[in-house]
C-alpha atoms as a PDB file:
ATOM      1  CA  UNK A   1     -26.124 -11.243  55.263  1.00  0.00           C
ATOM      2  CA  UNK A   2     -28.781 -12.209  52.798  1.00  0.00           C
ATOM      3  CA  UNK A   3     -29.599 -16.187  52.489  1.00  0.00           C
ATOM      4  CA  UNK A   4     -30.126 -17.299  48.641  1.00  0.00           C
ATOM      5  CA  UNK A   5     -32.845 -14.169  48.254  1.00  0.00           C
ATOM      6  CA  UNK A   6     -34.951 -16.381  45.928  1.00  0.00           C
ATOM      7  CA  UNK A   7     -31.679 -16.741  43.628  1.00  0.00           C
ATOM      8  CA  UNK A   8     -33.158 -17.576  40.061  1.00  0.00           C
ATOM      9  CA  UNK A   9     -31.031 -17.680  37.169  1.00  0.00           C
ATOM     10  CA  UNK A  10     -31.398 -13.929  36.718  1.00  0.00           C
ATOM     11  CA  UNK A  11     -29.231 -13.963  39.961  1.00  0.00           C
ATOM     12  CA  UNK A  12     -26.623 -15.959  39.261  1.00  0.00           C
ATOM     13  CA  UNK A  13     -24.742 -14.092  36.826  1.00  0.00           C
ATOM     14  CA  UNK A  14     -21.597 -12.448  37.486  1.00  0.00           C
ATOM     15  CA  UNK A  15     -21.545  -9.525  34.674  1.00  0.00           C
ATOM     16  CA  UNK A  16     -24.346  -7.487  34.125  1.00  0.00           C
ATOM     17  CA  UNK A  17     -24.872  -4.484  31.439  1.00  0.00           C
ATOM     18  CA  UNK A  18     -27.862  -2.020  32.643  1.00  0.00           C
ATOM     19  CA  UNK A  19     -29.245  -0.125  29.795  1.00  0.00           C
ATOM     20  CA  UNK A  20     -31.219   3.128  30.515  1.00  0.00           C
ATOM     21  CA  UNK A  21     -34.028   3.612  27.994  1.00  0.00           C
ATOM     22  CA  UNK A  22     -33.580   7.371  26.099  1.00  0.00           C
ATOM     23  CA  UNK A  23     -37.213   8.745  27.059  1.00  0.00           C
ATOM     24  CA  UNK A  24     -37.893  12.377  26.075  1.00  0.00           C
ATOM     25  CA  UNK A  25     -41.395  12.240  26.665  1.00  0.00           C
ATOM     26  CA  UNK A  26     -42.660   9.236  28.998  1.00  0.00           C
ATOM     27  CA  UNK A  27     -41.126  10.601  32.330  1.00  0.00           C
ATOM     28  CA  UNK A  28     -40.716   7.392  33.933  1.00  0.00           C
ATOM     29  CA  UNK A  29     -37.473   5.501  34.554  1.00  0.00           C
ATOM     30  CA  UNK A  30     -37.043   2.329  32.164  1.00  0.00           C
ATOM     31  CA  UNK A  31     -33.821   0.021  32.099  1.00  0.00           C
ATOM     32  CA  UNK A  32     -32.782  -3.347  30.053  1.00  0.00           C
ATOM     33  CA  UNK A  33     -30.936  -5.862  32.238  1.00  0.00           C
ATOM     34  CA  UNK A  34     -28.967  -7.473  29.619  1.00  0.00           C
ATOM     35  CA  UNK A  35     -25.855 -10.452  29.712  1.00  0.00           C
ATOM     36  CA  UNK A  36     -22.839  -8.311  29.681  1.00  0.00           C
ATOM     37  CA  UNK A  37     -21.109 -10.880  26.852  1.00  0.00           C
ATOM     38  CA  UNK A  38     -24.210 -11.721  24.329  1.00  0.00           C
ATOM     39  CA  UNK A  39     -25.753  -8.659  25.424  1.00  0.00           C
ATOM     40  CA  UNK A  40     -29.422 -10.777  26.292  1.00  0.00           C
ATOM     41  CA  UNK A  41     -31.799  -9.426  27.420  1.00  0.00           C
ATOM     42  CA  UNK A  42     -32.886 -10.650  31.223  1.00  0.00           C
ATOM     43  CA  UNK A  43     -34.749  -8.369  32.708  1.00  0.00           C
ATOM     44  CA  UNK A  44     -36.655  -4.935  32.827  1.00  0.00           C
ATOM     45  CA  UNK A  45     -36.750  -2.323  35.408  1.00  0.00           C
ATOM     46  CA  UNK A  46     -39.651  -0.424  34.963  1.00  0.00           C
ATOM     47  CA  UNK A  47     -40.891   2.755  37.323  1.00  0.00           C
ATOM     48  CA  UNK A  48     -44.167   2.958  38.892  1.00  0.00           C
ATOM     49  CA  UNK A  49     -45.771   6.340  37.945  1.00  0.00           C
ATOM     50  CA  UNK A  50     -48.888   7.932  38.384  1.00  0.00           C
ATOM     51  CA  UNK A  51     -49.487  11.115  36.109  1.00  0.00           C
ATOM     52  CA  UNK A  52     -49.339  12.862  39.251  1.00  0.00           C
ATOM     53  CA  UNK A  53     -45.245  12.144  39.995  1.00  0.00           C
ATOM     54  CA  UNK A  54     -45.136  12.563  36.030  1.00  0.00           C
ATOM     55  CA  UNK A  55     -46.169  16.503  36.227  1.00  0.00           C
ATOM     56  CA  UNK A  56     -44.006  16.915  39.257  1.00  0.00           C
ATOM     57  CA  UNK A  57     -40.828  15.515  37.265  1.00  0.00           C
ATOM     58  CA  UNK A  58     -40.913  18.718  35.297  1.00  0.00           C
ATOM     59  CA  UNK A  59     -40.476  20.996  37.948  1.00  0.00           C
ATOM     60  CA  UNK A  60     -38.681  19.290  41.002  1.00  0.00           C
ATOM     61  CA  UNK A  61     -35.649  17.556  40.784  1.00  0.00           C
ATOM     62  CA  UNK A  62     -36.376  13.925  40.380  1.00  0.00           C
ATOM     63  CA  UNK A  63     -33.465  13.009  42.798  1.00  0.00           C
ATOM     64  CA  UNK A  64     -36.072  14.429  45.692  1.00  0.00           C
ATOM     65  CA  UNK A  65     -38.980  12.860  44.566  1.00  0.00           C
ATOM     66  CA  UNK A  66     -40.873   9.422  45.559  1.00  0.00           C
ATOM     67  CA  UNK A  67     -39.968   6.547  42.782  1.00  0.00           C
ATOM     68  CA  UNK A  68     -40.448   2.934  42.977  1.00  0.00           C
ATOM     69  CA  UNK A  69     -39.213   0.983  40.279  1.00  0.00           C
ATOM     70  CA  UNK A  70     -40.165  -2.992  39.710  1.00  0.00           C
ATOM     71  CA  UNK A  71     -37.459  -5.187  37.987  1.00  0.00           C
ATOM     72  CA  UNK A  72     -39.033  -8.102  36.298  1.00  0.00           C
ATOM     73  CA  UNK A  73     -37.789 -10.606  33.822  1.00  0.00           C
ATOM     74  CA  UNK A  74     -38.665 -11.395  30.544  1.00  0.00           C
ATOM     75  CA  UNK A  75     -41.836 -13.647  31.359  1.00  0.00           C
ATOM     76  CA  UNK A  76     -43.125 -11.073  33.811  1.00  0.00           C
ATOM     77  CA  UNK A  77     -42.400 -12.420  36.846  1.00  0.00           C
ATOM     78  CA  UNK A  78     -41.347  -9.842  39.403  1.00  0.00           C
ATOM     79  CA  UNK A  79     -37.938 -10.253  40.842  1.00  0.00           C
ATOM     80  CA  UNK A  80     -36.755  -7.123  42.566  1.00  0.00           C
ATOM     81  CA  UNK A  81     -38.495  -3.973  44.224  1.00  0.00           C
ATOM     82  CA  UNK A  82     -36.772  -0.442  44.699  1.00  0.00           C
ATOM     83  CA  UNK A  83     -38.690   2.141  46.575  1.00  0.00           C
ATOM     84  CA  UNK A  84     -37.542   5.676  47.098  1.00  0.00           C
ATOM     85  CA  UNK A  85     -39.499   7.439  49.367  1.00  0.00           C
ATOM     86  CA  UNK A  86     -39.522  11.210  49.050  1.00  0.00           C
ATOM     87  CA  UNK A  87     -36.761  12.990  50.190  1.00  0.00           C
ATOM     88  CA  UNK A  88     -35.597  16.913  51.155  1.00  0.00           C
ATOM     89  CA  UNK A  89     -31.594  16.342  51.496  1.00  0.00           C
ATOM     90  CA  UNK A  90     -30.409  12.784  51.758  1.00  0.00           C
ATOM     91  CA  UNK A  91     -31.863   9.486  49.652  1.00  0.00           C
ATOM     92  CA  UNK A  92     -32.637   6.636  51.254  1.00  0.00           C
ATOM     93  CA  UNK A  93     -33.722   3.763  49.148  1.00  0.00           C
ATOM     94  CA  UNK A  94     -35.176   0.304  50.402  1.00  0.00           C
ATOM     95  CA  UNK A  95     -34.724  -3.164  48.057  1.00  0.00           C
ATOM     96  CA  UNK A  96     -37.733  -5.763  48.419  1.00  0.00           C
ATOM     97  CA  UNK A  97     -37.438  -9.210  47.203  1.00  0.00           C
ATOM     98  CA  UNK A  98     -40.390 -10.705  45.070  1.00  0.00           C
ATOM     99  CA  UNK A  99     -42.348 -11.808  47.919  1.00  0.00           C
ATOM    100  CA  UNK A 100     -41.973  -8.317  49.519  1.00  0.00           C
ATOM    101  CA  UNK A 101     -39.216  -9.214  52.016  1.00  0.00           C
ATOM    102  CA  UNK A 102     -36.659  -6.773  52.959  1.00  0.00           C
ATOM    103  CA  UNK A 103     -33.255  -6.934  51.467  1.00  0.00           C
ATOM    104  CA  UNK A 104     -31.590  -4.320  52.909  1.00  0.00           C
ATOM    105  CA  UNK A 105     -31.499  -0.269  52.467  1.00  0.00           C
ATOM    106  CA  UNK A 106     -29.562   2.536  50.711  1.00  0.00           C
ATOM    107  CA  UNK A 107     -28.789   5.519  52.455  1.00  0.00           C
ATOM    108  CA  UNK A 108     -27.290   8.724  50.792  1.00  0.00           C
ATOM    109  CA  UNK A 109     -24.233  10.033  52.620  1.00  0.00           C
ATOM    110  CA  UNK A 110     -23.432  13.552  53.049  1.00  0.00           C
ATOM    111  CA  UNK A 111     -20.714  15.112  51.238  1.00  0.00           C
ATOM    112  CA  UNK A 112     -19.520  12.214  50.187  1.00  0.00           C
ATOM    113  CA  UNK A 113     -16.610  12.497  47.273  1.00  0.00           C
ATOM    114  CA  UNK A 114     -17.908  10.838  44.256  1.00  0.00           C
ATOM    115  CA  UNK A 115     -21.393   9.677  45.698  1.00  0.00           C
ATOM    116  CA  UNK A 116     -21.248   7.245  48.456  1.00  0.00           C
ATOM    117  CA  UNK A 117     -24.415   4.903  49.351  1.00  0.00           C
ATOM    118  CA  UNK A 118     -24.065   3.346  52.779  1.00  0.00           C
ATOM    119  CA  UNK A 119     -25.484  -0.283  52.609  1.00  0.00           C
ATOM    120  CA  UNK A 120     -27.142  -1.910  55.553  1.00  0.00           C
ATOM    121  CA  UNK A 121     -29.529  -5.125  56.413  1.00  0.00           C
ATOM    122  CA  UNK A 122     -33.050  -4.900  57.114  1.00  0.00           C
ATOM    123  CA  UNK A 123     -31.886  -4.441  61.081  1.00  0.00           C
ATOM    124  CA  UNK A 124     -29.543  -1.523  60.077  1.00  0.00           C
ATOM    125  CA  UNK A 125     -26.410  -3.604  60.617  1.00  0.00           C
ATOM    126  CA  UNK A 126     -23.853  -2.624  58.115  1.00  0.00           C
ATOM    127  CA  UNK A 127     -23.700  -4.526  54.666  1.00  0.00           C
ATOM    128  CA  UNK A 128     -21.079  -2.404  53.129  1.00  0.00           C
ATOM    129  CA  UNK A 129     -20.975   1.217  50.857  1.00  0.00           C
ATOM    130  CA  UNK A 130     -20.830   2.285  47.195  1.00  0.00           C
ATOM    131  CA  UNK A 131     -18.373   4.466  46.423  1.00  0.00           C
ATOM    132  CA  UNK A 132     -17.448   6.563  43.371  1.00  0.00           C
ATOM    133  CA  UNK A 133     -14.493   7.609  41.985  1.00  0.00           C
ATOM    134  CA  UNK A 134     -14.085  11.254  41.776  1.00  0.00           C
ATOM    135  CA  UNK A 135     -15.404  11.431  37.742  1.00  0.00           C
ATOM    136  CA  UNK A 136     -18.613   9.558  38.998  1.00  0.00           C
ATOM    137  CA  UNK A 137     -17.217   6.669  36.297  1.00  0.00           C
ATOM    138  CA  UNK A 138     -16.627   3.545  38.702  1.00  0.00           C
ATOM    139  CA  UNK A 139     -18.207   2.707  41.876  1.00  0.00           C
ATOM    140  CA  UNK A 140     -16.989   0.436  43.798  1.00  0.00           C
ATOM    141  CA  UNK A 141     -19.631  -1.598  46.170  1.00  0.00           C
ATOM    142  CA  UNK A 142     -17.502  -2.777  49.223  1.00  0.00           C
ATOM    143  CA  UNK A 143     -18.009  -4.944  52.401  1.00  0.00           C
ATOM    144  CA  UNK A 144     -17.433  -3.186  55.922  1.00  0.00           C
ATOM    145  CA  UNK A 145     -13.531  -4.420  56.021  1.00  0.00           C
ATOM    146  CA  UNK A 146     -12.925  -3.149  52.067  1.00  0.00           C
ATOM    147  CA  UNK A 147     -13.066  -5.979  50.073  1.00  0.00           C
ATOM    148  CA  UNK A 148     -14.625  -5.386  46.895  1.00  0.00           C
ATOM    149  CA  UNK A 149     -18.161  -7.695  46.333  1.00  0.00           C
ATOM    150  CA  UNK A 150     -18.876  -5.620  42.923  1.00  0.00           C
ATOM    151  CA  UNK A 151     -17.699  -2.681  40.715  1.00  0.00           C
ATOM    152  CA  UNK A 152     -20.326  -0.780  38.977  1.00  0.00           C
ATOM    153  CA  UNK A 153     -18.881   1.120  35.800  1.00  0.00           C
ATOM    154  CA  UNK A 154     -20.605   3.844  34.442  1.00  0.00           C
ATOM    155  CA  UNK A 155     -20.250   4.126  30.424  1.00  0.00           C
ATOM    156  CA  UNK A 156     -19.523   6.974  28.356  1.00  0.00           C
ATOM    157  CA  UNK A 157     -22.654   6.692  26.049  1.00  0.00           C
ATOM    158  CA  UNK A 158     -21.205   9.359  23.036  1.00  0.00           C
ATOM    159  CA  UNK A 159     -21.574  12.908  22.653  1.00  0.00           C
ATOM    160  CA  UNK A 160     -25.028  13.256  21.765  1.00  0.00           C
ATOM    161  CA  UNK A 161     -26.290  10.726  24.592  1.00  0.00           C
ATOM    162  CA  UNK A 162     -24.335  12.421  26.848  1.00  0.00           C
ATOM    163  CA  UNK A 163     -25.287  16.018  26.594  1.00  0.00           C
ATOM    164  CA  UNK A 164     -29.017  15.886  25.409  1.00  0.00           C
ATOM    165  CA  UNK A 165     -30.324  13.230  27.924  1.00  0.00           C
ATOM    166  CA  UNK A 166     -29.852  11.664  31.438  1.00  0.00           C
ATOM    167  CA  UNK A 167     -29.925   8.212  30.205  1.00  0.00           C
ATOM    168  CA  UNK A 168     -26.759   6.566  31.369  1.00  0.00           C
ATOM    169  CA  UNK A 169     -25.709   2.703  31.292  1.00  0.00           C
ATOM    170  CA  UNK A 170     -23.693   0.572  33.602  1.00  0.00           C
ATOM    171  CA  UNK A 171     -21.465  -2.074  33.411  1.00  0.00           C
ATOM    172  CA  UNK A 172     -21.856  -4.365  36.816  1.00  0.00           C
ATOM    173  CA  UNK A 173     -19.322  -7.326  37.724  1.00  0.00           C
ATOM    174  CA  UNK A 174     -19.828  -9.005  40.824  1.00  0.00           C
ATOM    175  CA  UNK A 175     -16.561 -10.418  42.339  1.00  0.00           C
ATOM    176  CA  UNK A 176     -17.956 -11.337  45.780  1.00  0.00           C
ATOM    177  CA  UNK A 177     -20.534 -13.259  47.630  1.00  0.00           C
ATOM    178  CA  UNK A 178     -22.638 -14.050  44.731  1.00  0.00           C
ATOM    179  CA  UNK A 179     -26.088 -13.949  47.375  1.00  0.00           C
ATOM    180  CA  UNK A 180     -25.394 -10.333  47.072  1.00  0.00           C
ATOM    181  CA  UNK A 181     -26.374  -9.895  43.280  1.00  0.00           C
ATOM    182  CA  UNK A 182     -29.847  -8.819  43.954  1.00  0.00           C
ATOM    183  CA  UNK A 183     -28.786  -5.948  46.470  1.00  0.00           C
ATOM    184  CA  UNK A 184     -25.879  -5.487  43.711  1.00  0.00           C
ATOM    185  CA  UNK A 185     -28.358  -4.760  40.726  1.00  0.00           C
ATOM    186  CA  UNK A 186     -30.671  -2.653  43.312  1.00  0.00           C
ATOM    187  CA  UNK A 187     -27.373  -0.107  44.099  1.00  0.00           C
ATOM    188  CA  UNK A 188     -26.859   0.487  40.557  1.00  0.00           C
ATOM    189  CA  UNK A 189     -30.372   1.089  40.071  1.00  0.00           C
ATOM    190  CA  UNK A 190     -29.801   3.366  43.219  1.00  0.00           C
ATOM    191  CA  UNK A 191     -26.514   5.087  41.806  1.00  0.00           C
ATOM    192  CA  UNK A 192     -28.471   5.707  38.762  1.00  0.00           C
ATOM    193  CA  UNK A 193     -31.535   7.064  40.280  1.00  0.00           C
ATOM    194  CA  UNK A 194     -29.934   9.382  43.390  1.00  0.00           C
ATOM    195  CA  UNK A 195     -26.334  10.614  41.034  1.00  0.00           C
ATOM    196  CA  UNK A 196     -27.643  10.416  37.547  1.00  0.00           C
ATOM    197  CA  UNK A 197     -31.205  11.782  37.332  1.00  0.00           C
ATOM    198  CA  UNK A 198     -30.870  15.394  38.876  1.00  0.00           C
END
């Protein structure tokens, strides 16, 4: 279980709306981390790549491919680390705090209905799965004995967003232990990045 994972303000909100950026041309991942009611902006999430992972995006499938992305808020401070390490089959994604401590991992399942993440401590004990429905809309993030600590809704974004690009946005409300929001924002970063990019 994580202990108050530095728990700044950014943390201690129970609705979050995470805004892909529409980038045709800049091949990086970008988000906006906004207040789900007066839609302010809190954060950034922001990948880390080289030109290098850049010319690779247009030939491999980005779900397969090594991505690290840095959420920070709006004076710069880093808050949350996502690393993706390369991958042939399954994802597995690890969330850092801002002092580089280990929050806890995300690990592809196979043939999972919907997309399933299984969530587990630094040790590998189990933290709980995502889960999606079977239209890939709602994901449900879940402790080991079912009860629900957040649901993760991804929004129809129109026609036009919907068909012409792969940015998506999600609609996160935490209803559990609130010590879990950083690990929260990290899976939908991590739904986004392993479901939504291909």
């Amino acid at each position: 279980m994580i202990k108050d994972a530095n728990m700044t303000d950014f943390f201690k909100c129970q609705e979050y709306l995470v805004r892909e950026n529409v980038g045709f041309t800049s091949l990086h991942e970008s988000y906006e981390i906004l207040d789900s009611d007066d839609k302010i902006l809190l954060a950034t999430a922001i990948e880390d790549a080289d030109l290098s992972l850049k010319i690779q995006k247009l030939f491999f499938d980005k779900a397969f491919l090594p991505t690290q992305v840095k959420v920070r808020g709006t004076d710069g401070r880093l808050l949350l680390d996502l690393d993706q390490p390369r991958s042939i089959i399954l994802a597995t994604l690890v969330a850092k705090d801002s002092e580089g401590k280990i929050l806890g991992n995300f690990k592809q399942t196979l043939f999972s209905y919907g997309g399933t993440l299984e969530v587990t401590d630094p040790d590998g004990g189990a933290i709980g799965s995502i889960r999606g429905d079977w239209k890939c809309r709602q994901y449900t993030f879940s402790d080991p004995g079912g009860k629900t600590i957040a649901t993760i809704d991804h929004l129809y974004g129109g026609v036009a967003r919907e068909l012409l690009t792969t940015a998506d946005d999600y609609r996160v409300k935490l209803t559990g232990d609130q010590n879990l929001a950083p690990l929260v924002l990290a899976g939908t970063l991590a739904i986004d990045l392993v479901f939504h990019e291909a």
